[in-house]
C-alpha atoms as a PDB file:
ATOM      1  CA  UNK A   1     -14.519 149.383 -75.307  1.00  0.00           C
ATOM      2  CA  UNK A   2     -12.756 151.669 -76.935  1.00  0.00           C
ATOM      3  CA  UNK A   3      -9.483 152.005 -78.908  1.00  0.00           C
ATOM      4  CA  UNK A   4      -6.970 153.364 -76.782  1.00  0.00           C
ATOM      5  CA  UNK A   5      -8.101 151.110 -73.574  1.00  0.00           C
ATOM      6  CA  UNK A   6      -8.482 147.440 -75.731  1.00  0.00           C
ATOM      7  CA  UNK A   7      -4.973 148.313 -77.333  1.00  0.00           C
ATOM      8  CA  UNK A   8      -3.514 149.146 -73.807  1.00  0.00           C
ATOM      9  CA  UNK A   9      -4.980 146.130 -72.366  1.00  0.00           C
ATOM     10  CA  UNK A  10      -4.028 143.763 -75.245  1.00  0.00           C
ATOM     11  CA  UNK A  11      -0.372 145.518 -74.975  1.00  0.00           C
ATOM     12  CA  UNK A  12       0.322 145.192 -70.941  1.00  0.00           C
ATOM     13  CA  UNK A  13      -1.382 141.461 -71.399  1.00  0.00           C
ATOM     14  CA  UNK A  14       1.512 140.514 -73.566  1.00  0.00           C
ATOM     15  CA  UNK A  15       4.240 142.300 -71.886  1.00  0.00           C
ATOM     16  CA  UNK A  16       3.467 140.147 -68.651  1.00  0.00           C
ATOM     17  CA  UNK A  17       2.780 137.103 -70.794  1.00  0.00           C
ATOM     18  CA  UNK A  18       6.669 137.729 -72.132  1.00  0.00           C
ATOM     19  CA  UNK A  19       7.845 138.290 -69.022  1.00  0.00           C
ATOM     20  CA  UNK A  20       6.709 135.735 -66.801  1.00  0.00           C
ATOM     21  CA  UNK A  21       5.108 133.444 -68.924  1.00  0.00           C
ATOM     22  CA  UNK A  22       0.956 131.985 -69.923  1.00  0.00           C
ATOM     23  CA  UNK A  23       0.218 131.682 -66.585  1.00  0.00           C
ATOM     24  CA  UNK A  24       0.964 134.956 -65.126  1.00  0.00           C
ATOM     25  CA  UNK A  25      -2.152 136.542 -63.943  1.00  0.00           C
ATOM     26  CA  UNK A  26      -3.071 140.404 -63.469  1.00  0.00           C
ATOM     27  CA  UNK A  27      -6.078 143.013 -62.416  1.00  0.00           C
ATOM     28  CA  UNK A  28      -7.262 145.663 -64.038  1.00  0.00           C
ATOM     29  CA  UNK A  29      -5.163 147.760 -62.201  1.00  0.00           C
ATOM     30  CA  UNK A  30      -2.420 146.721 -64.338  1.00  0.00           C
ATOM     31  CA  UNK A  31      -3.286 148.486 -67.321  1.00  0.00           C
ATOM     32  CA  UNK A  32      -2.938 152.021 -64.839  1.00  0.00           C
ATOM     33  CA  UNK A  33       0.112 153.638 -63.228  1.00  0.00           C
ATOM     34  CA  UNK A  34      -0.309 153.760 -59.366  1.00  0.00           C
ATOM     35  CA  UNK A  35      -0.604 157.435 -59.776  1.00  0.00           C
ATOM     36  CA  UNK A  36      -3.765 157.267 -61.371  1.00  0.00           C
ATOM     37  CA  UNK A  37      -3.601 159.741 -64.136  1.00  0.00           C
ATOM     38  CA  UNK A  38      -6.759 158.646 -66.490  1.00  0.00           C
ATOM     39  CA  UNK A  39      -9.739 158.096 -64.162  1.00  0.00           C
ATOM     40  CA  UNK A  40     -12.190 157.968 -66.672  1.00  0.00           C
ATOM     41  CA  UNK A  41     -10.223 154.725 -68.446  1.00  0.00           C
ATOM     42  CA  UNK A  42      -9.772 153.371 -65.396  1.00  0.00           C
ATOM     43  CA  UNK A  43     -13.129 153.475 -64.677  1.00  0.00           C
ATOM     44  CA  UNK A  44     -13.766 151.769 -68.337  1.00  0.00           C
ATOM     45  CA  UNK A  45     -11.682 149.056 -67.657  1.00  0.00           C
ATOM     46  CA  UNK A  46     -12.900 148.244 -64.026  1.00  0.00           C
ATOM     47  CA  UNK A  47     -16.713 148.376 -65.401  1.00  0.00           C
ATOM     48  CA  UNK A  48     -15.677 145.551 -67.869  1.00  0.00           C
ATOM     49  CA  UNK A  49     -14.028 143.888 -65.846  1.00  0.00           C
ATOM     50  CA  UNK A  50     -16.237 143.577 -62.579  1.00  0.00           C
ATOM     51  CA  UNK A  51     -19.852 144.581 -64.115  1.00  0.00           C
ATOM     52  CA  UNK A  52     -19.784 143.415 -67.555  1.00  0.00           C
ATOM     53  CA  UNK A  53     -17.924 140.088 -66.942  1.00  0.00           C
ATOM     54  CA  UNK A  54     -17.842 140.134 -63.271  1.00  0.00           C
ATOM     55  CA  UNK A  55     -14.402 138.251 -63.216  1.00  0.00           C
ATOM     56  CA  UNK A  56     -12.737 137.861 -60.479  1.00  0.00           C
ATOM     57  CA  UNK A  57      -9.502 140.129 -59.072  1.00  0.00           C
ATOM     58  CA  UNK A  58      -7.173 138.369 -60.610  1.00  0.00           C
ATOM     59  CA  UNK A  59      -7.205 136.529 -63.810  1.00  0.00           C
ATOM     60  CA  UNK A  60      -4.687 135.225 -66.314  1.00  0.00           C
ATOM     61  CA  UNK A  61      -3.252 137.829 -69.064  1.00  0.00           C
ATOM     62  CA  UNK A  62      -3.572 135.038 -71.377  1.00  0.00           C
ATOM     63  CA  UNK A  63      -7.615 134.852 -70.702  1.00  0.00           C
ATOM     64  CA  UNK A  64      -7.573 138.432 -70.673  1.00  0.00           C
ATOM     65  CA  UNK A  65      -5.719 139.349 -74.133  1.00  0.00           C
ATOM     66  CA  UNK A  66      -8.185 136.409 -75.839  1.00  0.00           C
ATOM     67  CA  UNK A  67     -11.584 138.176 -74.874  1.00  0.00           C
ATOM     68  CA  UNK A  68     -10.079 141.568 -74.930  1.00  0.00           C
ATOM     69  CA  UNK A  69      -8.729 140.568 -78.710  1.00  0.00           C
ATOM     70  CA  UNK A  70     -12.231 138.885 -79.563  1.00  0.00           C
ATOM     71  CA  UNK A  71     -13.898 142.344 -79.035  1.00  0.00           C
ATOM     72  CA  UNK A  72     -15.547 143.960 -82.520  1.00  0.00           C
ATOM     73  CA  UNK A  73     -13.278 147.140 -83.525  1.00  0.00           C
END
């Protein structure tokens, strides 16, 4: 994964964790704009999420921010 995608994720994970608390959950879209202005870190993201780890559509930010957090730099 790199860089700029695990620090977005780990960034937007705690945002919603702050905001509405451990059990909020999210997608992947989350980490994107609805205009979708980075396809190719989009398409990063989604392959983690659904190939790599195949988890389901939603999941909770807290889950999320642990694995994405437990990653090698």
């Amino acid at each position: 994964m790199t860089p700029q995608l695990k620090q977005k994720i780990i960034a937007v994970c705690q945002q919603k964790i702050d905001q509405k608390g451990e059990e909020v959950g999210l997608s992947f879209y989350a980490f994107f704009a609805n205009k979708n202005e980075n396809p190719t870190l989009l398409m990063e993201a989604a392959t983690w999420w659904i190939q790599t780890h195949r988890l389901d559509h939603f999941e909770k930010a807290i889950k999320i921010k642990a694995m994405v957090e437990a990653l090698p730099d």
